[in-house]
C-alpha atoms as a PDB file:
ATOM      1  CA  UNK A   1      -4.492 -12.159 -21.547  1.00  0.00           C
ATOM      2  CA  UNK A   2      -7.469 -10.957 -19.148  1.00  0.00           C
ATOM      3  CA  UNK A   3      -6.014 -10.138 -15.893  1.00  0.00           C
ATOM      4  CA  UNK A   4      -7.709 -11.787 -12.975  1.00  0.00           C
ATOM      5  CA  UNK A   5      -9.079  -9.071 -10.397  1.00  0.00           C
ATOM      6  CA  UNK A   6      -8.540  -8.910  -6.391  1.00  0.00           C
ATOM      7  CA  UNK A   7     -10.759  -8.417  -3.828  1.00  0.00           C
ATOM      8  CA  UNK A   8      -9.156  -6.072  -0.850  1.00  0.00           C
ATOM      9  CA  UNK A   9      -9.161  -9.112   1.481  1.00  0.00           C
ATOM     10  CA  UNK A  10      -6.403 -10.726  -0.982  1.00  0.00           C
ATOM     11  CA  UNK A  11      -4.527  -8.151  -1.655  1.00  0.00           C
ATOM     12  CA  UNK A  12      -4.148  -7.780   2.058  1.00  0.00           C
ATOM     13  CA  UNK A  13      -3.219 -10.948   3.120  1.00  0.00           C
ATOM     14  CA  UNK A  14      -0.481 -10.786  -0.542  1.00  0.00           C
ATOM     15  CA  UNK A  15       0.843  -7.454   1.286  1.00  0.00           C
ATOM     16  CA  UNK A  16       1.085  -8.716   4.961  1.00  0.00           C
ATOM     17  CA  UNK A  17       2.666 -12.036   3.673  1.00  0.00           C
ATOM     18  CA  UNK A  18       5.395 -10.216   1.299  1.00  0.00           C
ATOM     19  CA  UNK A  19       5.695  -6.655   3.179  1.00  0.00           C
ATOM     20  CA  UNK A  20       9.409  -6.235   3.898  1.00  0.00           C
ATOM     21  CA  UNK A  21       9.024  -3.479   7.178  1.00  0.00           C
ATOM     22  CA  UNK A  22       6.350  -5.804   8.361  1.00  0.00           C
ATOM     23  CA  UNK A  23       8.829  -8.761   8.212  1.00  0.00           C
ATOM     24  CA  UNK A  24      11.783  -7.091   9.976  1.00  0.00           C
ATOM     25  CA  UNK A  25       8.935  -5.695  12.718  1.00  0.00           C
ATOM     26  CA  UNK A  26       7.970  -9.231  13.195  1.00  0.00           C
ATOM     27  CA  UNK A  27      11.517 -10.691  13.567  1.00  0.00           C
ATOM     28  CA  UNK A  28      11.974  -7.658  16.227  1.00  0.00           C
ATOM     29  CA  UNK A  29       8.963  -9.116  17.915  1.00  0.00           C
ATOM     30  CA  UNK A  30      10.625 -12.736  17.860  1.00  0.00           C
ATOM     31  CA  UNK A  31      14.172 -11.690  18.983  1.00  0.00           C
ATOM     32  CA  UNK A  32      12.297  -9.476  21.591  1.00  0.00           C
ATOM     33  CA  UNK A  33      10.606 -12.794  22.933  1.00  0.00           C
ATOM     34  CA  UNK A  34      13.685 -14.320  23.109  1.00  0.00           C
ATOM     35  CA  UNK A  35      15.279 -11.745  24.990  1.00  0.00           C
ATOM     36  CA  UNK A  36      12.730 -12.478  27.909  1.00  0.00           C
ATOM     37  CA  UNK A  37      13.531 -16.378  28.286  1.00  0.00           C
ATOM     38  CA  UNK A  38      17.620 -15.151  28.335  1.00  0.00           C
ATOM     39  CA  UNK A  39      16.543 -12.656  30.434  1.00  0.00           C
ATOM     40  CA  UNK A  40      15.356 -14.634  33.611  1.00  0.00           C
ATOM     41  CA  UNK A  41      18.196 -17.592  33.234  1.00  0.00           C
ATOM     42  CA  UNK A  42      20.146 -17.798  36.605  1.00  0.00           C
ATOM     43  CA  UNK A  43      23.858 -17.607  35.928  1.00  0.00           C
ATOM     44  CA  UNK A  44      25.597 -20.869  36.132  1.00  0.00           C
ATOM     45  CA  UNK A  45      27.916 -21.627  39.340  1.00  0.00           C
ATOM     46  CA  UNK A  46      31.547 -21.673  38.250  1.00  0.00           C
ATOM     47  CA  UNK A  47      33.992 -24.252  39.184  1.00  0.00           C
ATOM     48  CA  UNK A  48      37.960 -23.663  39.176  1.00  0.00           C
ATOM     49  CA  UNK A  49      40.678 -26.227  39.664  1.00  0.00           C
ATOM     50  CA  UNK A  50      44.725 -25.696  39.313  1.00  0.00           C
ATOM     51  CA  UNK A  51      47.657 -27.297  39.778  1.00  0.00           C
ATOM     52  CA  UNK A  52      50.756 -25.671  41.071  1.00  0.00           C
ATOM     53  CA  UNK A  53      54.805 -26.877  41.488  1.00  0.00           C
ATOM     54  CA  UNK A  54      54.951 -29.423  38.743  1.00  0.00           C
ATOM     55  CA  UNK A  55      57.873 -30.384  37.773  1.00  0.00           C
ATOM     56  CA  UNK A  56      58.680 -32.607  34.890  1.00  0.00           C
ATOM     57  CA  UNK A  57      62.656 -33.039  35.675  1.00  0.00           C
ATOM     58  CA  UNK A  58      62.228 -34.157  38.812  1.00  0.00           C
ATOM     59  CA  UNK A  59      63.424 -37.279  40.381  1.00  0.00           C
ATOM     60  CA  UNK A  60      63.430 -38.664  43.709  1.00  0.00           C
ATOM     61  CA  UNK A  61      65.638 -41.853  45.065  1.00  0.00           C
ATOM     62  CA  UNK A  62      63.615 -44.589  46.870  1.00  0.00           C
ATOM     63  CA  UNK A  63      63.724 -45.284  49.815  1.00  0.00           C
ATOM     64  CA  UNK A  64      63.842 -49.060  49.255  1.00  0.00           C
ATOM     65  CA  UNK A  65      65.584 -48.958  46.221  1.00  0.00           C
ATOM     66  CA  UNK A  66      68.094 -46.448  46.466  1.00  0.00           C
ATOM     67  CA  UNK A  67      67.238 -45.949  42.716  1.00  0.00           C
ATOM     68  CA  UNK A  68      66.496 -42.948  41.065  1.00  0.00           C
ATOM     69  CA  UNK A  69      63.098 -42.730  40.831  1.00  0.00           C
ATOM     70  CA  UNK A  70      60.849 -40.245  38.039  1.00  0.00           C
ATOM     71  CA  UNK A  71      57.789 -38.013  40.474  1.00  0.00           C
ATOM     72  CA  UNK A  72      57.193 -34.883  38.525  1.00  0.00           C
ATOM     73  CA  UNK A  73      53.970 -34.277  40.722  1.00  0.00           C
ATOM     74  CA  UNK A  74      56.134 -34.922  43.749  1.00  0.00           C
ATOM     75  CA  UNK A  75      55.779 -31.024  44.984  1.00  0.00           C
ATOM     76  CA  UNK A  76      52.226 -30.420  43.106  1.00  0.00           C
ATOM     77  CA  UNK A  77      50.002 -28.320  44.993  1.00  0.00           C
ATOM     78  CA  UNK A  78      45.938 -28.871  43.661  1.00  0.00           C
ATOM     79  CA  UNK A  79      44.058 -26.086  44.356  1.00  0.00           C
ATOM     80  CA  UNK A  80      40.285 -25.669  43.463  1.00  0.00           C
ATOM     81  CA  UNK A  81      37.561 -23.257  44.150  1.00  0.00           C
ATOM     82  CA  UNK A  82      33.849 -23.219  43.366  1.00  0.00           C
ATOM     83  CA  UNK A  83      31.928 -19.732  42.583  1.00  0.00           C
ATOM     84  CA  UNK A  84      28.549 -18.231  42.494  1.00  0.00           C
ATOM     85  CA  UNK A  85      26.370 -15.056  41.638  1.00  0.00           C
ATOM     86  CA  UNK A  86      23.588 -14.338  43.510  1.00  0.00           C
ATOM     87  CA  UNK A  87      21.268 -11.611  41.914  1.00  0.00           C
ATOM     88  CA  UNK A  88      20.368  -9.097  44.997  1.00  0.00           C
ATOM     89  CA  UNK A  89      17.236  -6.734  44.889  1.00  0.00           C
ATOM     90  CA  UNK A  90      15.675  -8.688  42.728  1.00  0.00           C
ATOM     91  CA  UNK A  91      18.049  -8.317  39.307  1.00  0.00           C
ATOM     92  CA  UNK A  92      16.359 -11.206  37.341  1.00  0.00           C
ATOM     93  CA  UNK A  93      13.477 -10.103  37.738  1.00  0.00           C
ATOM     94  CA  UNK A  94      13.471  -6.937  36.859  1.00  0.00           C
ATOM     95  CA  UNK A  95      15.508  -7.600  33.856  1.00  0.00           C
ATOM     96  CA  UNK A  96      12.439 -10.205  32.556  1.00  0.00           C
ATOM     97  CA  UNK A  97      10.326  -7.402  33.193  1.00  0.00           C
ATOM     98  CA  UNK A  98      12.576  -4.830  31.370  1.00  0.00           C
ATOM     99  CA  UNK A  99      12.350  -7.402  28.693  1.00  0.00           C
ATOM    100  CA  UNK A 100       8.941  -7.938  28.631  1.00  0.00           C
ATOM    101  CA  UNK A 101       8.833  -4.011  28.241  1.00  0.00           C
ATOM    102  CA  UNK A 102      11.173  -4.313  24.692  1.00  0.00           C
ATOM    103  CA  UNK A 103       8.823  -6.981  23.294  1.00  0.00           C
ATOM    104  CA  UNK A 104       5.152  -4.998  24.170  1.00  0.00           C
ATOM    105  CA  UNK A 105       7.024  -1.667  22.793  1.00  0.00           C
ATOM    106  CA  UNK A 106       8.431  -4.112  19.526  1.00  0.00           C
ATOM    107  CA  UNK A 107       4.721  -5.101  19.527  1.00  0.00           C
ATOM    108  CA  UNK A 108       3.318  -2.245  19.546  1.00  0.00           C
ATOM    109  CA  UNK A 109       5.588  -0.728  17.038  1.00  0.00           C
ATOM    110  CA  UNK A 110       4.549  -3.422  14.322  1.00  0.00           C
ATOM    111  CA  UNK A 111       1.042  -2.842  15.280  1.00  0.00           C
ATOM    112  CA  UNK A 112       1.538   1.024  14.422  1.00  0.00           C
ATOM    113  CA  UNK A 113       3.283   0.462  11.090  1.00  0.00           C
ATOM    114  CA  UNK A 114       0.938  -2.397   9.830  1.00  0.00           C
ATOM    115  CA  UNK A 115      -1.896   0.468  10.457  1.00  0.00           C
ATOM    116  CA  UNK A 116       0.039   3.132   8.187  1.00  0.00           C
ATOM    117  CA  UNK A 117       0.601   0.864   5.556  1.00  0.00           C
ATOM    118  CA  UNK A 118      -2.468  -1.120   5.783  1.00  0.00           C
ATOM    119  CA  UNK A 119      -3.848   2.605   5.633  1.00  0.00           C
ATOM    120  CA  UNK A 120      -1.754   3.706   2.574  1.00  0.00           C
ATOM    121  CA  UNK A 121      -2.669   0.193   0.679  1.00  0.00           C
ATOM    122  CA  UNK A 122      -6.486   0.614   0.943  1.00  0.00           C
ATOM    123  CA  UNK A 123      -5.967   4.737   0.139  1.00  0.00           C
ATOM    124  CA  UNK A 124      -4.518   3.186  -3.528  1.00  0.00           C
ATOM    125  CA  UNK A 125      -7.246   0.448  -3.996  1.00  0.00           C
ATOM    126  CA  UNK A 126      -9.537   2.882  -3.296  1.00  0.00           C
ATOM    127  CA  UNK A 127      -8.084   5.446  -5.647  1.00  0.00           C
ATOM    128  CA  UNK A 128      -7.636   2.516  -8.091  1.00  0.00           C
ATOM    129  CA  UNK A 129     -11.501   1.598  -8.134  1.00  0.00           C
ATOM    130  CA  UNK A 130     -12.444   4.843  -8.343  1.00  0.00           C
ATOM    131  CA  UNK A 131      -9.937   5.612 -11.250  1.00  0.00           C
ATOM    132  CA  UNK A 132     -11.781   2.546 -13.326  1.00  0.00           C
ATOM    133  CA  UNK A 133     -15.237   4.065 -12.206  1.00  0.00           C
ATOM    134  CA  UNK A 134     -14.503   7.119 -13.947  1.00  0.00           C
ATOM    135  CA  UNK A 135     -12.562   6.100 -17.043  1.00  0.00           C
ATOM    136  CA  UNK A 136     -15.947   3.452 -17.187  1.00  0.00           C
ATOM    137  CA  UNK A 137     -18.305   5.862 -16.617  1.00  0.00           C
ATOM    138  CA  UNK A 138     -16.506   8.527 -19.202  1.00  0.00           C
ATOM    139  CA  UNK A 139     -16.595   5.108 -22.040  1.00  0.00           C
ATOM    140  CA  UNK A 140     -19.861   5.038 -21.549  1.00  0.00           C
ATOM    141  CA  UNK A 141     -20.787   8.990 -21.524  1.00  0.00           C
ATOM    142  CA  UNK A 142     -18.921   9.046 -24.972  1.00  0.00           C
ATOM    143  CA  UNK A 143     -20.690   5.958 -25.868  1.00  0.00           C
ATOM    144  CA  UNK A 144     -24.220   7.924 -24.934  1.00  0.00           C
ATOM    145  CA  UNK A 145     -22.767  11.197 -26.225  1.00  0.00           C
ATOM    146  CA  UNK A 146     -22.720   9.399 -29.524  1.00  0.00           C
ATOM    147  CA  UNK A 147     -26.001   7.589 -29.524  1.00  0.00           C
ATOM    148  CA  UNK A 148     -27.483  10.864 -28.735  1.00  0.00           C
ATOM    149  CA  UNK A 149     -25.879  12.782 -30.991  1.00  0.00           C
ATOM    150  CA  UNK A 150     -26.727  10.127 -33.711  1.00  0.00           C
ATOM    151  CA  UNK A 151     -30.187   9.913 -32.499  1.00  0.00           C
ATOM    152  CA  UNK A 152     -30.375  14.180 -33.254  1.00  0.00           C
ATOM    153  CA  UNK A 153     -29.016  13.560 -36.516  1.00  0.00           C
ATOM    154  CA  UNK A 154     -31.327  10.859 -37.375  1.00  0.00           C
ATOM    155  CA  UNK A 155     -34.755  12.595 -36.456  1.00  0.00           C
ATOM    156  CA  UNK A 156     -33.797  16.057 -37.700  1.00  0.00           C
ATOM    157  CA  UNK A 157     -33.026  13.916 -41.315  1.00  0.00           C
ATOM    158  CA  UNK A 158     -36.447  12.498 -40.939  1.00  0.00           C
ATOM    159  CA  UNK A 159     -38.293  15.467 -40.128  1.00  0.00           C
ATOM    160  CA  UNK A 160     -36.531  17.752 -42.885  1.00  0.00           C
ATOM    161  CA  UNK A 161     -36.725  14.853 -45.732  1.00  0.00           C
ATOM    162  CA  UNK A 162     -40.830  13.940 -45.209  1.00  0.00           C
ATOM    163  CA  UNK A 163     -41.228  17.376 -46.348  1.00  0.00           C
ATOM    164  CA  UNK A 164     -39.193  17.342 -49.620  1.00  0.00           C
ATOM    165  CA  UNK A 165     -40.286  13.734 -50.144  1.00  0.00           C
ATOM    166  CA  UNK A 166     -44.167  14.128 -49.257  1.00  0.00           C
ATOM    167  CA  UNK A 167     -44.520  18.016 -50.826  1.00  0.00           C
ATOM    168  CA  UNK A 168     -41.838  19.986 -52.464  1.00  0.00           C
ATOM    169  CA  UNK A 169     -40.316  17.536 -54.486  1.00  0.00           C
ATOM    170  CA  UNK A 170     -44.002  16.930 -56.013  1.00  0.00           C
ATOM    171  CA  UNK A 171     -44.309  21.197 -55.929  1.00  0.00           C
ATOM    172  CA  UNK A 172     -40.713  21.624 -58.307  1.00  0.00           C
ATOM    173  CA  UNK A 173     -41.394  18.559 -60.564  1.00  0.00           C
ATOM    174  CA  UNK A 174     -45.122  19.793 -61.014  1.00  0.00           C
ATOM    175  CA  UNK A 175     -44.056  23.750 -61.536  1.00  0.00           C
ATOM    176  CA  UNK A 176     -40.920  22.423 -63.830  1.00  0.00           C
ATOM    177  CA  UNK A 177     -43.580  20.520 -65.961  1.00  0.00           C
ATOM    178  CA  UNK A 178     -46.043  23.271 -66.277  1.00  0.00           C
ATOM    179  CA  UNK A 179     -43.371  25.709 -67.068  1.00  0.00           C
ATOM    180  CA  UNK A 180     -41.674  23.387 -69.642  1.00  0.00           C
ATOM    181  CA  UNK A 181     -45.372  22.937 -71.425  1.00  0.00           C
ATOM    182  CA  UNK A 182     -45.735  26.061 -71.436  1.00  0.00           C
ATOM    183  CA  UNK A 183     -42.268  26.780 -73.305  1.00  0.00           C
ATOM    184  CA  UNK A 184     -43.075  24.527 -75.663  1.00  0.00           C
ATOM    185  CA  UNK A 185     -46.226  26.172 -76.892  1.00  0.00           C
ATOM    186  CA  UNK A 186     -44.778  29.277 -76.684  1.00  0.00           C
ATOM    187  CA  UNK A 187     -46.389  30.647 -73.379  1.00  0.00           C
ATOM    188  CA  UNK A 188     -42.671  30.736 -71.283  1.00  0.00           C
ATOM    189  CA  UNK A 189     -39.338  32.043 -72.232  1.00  0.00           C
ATOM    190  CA  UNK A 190     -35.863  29.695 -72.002  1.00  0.00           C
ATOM    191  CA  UNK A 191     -35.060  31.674 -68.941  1.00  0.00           C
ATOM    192  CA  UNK A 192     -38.558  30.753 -66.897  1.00  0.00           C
ATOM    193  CA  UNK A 193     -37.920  27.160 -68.181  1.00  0.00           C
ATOM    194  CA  UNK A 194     -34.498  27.105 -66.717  1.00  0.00           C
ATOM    195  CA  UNK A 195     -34.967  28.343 -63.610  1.00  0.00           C
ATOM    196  CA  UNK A 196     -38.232  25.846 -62.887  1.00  0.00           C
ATOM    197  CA  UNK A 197     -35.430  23.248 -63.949  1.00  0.00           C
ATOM    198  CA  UNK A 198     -33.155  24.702 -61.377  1.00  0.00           C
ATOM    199  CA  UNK A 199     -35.311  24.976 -58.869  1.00  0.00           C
ATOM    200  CA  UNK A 200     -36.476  21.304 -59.091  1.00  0.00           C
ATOM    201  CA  UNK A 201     -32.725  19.822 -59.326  1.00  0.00           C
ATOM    202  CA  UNK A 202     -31.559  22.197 -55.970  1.00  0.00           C
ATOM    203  CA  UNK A 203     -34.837  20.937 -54.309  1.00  0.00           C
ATOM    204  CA  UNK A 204     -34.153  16.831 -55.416  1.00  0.00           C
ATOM    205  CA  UNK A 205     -30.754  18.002 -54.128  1.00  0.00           C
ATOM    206  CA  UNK A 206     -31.458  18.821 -50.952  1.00  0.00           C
ATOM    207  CA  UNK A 207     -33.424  16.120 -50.812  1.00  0.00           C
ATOM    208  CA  UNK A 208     -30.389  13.695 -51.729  1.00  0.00           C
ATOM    209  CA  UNK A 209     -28.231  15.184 -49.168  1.00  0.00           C
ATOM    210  CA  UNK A 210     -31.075  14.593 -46.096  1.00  0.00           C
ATOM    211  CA  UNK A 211     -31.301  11.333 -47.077  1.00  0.00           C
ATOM    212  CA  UNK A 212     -27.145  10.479 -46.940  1.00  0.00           C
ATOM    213  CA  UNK A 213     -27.493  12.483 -43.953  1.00  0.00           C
ATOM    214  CA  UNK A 214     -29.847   9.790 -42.653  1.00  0.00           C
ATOM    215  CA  UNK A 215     -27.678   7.004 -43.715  1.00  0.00           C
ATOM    216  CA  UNK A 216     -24.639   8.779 -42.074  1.00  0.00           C
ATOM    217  CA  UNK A 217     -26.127   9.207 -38.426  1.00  0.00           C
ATOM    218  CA  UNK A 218     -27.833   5.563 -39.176  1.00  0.00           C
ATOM    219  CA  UNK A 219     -24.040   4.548 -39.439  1.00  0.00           C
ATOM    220  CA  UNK A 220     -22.997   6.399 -36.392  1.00  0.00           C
ATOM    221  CA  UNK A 221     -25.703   4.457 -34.492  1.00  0.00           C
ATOM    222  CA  UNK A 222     -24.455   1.228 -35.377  1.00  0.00           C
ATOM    223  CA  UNK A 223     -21.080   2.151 -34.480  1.00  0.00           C
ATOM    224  CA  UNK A 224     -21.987   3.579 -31.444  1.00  0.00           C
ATOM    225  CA  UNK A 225     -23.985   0.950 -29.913  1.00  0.00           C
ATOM    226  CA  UNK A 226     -22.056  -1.900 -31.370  1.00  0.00           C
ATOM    227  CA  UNK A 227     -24.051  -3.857 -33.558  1.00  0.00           C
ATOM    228  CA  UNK A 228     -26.612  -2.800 -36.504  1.00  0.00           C
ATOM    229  CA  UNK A 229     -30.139  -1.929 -35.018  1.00  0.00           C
ATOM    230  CA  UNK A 230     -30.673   0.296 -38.302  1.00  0.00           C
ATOM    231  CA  UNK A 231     -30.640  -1.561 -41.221  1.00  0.00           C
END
């Protein structure tokens, strides 16, 4: 399965979005934010009441009645009070300010490490493009380094067989006849006519072995370039 490539942009916005230390920078940012609308809330006026000398046994006889009558708040004493702190030398404000502080240094902190690692991320994509550059660029020097070497091959085949095929090959079978004629009417030894026989099969030889040389480099070609421009 091909693998689909990224540009730098995407990979970017894939690190910002995922980046754990960028995440838990951010949320120091947010809590840091928070901080300053805490920060400048006035404190809330308190409010006390009590209720003192109650008594749940007691009883009291009426004074119409005469009967024993049930007042267990007979004796109660209320008591309430009513509180409030006022900030002097201006205490809320300084502590938005102080908290204002925390969320530009929790700012600037994210800011720093989104730099390094947005710094580190690029170093590797760049090391990564340039690592494909080179293995590319090495495929395609052996690729060359084979055409080339195929190419030698082919036109030092060519240039050594044109010889044997054109000249020498005609020279052996020629000197091999003459020499064989002559045998037969007596005019050569056995030994002449077998070396003239020699000489022509080592020079057909040779000849046989340029040409498979040929074929072989012709092969190497093919292979090299990926399809058959030498038939």
């Amino acid at each position: 399965m091909a693998q689909t490539p990224f540009t730098w942009q995407q990979i970017k916005d894939k690190f910002e979005a995922a980046n754990p230390t960028l995440k838990a920078a951010q949320l120091n940012i947010d809590e840091s934010r928070s901080g300053e609308v805490t920060a400048f809330l006035r404190p809330n006026p308190e409010f006390t009441g009590t209720l003192d000398q109650i008594d749940p046994l007691t009883t009291f006889s009426s004074p119409v009645s005469g009967n024993s009558v049930y007042r267990p708040l007979a004796n109660t004493l209320p008591y309430a009070s009513v509180s409030y702190l006022h900030e002097r030398e201006h205490k809320r404000e300084l502590r938005l300010e102080s908290a204002k502080v925390s969320t530009d240094v929790a700012a600037s902190t994210y800011s720093d490490q989104d730099r390094t690692l947005l710094f580190n991320l690029r170093s590797a994509f760049v090391q990564t493009l340039q690592a494909q550059a080179v293995r590319e660029n090495a495929r395609q020097n052996q690729v060359f380094g084979d055409v080339d070497s195929a190419d030698v091959t082919l036109v030092s085949a060519l240039n050594l067989s044109r010889p044997y095929r054109d000249k020498y090959l005609k020279l052996a079978e020629d000197s091999r006849d003459r020499i064989s004629f002559s045998y037969q009417n007596g005019g050569a030894s056995l030994l002449d006519y077998l070396e003239a026989e020699k000489a022509y099969r080592d020079t057909r030889l040779a000849y046989l072995n340029l040409i498979g040389s040929y074929l072989t480099a012709a092969a190497q070609m093919n292979m090299a370039v990926g399809r058959e421009v030498i038939p």
